[in-house]
Structures are given as C-alpha cells and as structure tokens.
Protein backbone atom coordinates (compact mmCIF):
# COMPACT_ATOMS: atom_id res chain seq x y z
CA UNK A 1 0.00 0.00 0.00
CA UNK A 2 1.38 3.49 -1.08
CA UNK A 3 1.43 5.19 2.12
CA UNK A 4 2.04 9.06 2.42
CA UNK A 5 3.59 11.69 4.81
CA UNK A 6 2.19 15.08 4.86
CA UNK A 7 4.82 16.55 7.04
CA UNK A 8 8.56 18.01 5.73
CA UNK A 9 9.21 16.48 10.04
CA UNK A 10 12.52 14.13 9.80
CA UNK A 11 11.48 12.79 13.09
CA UNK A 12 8.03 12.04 11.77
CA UNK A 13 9.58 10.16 9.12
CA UNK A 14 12.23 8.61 11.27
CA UNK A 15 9.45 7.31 13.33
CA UNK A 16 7.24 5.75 10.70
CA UNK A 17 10.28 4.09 9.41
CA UNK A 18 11.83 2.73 12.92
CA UNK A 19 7.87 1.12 12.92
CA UNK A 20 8.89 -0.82 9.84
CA UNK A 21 6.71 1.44 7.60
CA UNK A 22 8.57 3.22 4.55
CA UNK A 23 6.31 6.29 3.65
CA UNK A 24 6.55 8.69 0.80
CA UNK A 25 6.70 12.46 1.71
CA UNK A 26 4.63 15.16 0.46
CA UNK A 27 4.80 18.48 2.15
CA UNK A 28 1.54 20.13 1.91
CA UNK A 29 3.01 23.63 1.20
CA UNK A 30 -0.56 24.69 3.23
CA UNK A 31 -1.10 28.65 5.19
CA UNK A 32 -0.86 27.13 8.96
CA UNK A 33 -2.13 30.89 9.35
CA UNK A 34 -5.88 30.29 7.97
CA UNK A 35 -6.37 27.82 10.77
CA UNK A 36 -6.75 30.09 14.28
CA UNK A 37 -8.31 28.13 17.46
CA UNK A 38 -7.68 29.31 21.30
CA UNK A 39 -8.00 25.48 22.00
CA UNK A 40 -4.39 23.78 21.21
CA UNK A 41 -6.24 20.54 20.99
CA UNK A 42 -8.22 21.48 18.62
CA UNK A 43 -5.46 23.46 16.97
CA UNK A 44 -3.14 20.45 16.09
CA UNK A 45 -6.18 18.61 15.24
CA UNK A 46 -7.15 21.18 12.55
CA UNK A 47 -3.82 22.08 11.14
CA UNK A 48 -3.18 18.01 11.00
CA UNK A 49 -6.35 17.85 8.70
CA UNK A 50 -5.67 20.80 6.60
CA UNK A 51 -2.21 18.89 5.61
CA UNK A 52 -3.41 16.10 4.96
CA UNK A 53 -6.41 16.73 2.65
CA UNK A 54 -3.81 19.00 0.41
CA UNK A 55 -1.65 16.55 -0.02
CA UNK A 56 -4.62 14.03 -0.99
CA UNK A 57 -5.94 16.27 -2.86
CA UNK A 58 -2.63 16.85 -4.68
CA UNK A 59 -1.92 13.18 -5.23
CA UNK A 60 -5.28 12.16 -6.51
CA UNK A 61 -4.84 8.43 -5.59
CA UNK A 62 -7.78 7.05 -3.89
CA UNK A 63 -5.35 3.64 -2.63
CA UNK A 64 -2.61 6.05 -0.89
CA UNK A 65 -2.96 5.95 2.90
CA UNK A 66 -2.75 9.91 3.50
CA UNK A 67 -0.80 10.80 6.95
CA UNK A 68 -1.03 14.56 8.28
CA UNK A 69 0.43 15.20 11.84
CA UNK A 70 0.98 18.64 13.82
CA UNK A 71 1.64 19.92 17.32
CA UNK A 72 1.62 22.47 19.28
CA UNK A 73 3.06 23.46 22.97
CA UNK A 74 -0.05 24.17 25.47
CA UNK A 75 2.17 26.76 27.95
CA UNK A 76 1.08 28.99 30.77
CA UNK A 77 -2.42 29.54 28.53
CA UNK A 78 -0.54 30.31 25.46
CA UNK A 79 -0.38 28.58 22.50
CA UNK A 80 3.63 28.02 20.76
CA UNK A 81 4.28 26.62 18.14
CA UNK A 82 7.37 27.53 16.42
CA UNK A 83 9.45 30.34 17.25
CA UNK A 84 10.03 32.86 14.66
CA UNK A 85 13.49 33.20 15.42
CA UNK A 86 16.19 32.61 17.87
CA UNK A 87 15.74 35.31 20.16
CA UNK A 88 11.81 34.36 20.23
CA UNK A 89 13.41 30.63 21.18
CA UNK A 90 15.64 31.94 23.92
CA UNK A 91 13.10 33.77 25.52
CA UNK A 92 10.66 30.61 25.61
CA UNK A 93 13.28 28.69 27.20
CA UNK A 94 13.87 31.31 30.02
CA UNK A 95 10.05 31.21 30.40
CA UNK A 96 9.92 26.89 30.41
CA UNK A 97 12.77 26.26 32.36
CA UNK A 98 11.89 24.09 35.06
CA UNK A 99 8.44 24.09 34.44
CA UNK A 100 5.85 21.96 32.34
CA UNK A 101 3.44 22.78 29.36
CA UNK A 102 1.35 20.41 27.61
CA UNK A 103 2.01 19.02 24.00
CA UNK A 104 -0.74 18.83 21.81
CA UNK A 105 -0.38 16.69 18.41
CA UNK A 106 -2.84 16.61 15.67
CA UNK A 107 -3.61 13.27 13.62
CA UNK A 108 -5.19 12.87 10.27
CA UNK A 109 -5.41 9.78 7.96
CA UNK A 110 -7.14 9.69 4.62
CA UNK A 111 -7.78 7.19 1.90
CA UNK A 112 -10.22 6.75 -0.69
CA UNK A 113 -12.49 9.52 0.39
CA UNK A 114 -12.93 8.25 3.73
CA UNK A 115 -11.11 10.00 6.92
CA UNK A 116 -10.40 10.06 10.31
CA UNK A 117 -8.88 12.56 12.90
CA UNK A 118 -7.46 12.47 16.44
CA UNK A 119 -5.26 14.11 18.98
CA UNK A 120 -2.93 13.33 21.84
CA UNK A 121 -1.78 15.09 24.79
CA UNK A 122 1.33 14.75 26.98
CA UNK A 123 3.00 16.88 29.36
CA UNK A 124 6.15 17.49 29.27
CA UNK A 125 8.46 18.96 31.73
CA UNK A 126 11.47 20.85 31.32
CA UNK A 127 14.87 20.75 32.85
CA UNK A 128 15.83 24.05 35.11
CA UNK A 129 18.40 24.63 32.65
CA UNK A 130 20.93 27.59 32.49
CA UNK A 131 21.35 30.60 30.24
CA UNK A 132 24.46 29.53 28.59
CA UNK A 133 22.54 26.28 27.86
CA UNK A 134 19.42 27.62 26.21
CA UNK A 135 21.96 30.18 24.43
CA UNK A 136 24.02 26.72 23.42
CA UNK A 137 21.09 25.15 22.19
CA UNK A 138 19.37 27.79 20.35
CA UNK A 139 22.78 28.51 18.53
CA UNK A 140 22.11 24.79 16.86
CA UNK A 141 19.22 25.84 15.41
CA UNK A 142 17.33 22.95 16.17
CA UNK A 143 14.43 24.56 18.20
CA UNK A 144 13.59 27.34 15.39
CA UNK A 145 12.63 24.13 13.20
CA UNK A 146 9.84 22.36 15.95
CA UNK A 147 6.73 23.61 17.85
CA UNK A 148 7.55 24.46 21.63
CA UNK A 149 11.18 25.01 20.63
CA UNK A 150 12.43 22.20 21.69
CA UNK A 151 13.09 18.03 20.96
CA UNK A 152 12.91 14.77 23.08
CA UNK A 153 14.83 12.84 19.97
CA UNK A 154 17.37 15.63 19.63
CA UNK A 155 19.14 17.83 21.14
CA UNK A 156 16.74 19.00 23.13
CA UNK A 157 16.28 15.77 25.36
CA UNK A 158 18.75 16.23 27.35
CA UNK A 159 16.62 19.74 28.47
CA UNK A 160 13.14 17.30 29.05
CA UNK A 161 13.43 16.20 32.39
CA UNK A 162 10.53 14.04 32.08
CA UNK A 163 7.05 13.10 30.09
CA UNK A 164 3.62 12.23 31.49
CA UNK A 165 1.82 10.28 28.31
CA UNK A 166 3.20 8.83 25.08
CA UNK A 167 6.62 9.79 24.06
CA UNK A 168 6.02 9.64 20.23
CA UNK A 169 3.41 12.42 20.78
CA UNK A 170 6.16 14.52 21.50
CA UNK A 171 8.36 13.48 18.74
CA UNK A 172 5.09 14.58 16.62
CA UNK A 173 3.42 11.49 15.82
CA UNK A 174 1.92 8.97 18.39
CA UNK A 175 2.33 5.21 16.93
CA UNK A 176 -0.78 3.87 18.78
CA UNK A 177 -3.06 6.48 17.38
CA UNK A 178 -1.96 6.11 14.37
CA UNK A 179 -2.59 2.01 14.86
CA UNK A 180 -6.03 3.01 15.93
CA UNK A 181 -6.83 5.56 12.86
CA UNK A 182 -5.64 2.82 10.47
CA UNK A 183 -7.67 0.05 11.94
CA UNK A 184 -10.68 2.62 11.21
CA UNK A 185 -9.80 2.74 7.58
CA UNK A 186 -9.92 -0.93 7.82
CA UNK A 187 -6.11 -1.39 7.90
CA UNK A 188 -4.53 -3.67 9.66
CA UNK A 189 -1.23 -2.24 11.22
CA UNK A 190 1.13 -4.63 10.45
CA UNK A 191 -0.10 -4.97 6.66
CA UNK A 192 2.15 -1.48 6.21
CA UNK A 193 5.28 -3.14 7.74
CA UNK A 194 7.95 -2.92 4.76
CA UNK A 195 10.30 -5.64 5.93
C-alpha cells in the first residue's frame, strides 16, 4: 500500500520508518495561518487535517494511505508553536525552564475519500536549565525548526526532564493512534510493515 507523509518532520519520518513502515513524503506547502483556534487541541487537530487533505488532494490516488500530523506546545495559557526566530526561542526557554506545558499533536489519515482525525496530549516537563545552555542550544538551530522550541529525539532531550503520556506524541506522531486511525480505515497495522 502506497502510504504518504504530509509533514517536511525528519522525526516524523524517522518514526514511521523505525515502525517498519517506509512512507513517501509530500509536504503540503498549506497557510498554517488560515487555521486560528484558542484550544491547542483542537489546533493540532485542525492544522493536521488541513495537511493532509492538500496533499490528498494533490496526489489524486484514492489507494494512498494519507498521513497529516501537527503539534503544538499548550504553555502557561498560550499557545507556541514555532518560534520565529532565535531570540523568540531563547526567551521561551527562560520562560519553560523548570516548568511543564502540555504538548498537543494533531492526527489525520485519509484514503479513498474516507477519513479520520485524532489528537494526543502529553505533558512534558522541562529541565531548570541555564542561560548559557538555552543560548548553546538555540545557537544549533534545532528549536527554530519544531513547535515548543524544543526536541525529546534531539538535542533537546537532554533539556526534558521528564514526560507524562506517550513519548512519540512529542516526537510529533503517536504510533498507537496512528494504529487506531488505520484500523478505522480498515487497515490492519502490520499490513504497512515494509520488511
């Protein structure tokens, strides 16, 4: 079965794959900005769709297994996703070290017209780490590319102290929800192990 990421996400993709599956990638190219919502739930629900029906929509193959996937970072009643720049990251850091927001990642499968959505929550908390740390880490790069601004499969894990919930919602795609999703398109999970 000709199954498709909607998400430019290297961890994504290194996640499908370390699950045996060997997905395509499609970005969607989509406006994240036409999709507002004060509920971050919701939010990564919604953007997670929008992906995923452009890129279906795009590929015009009613067999392809169509996966979209955002997140967003539920902190101190804002919504992050990610930072604009590096001084925007720094200053998030400052603000999460030591304490814990929420991570919020949308889930969308499509195929042959029919399609399913979910979300996942887990909290994540943060390592009281130092200025010349964040400063360090920012300097890679790596948290201008990822919603919260930060990584538990990067660099960044070193700066989660801990998770409550699913650890592959945090990497941006949870691997039981996506079981569940498939079994409601009437796939069987292991039937999209390339092995």
């Amino acid at each position: 079965m000709r199954v498709v990421l909607a998400s430019a996400s290297p961890a994504r993709l290194a996640t499908l794959r370390s699950a045996g599956l060997d997905p395509e990638v499609v970005v969607s190219g989509v406006d994240e900005e036409q999709i507002t919502s004060s509920d971050p739930a919701n939010l990564a629900a919604a953007l997670a769709q929008l992906k995923c029906r452009a890129v279906d929509a795009r590929l015009q193959d009613p067999g392809a297994l169509v996966i979209g996937c955002d997140s967003v970072l539920a902190f101190e009643g804002e919504i992050l996703g990610k930072p604009a720049d590096a001084p925007e990251a720094v200053g998030r850091w400052r603000r999460m070290r030591g304490r814990s927001g929420v991570l919020h990642t949308g889930h969308c499968v499509r195929r042959g017209g029919r399609e399913f959505v979910e979300q996942a929550a887990t909290v994540v908390h943060f390592a009281d780490v130092n200025d010349a740390e964040i400063d360090a880490y920012v300097a890679t790069g790596e948290p201008l590319q990822v919603a919260g601004a930060f990584t538990i499969d990067g660099l960044g894990g070193a700066f989660v102290r801990g998770i409550e919930g699913d650890h592959h919602t945090v990497v941006g795609i949870s691997l039981p929800i996506l079981r569940d999703l498939a079994g409601d398109l009437g796939i069987r999970w292991t039937d999209l192990w390339v092995l």
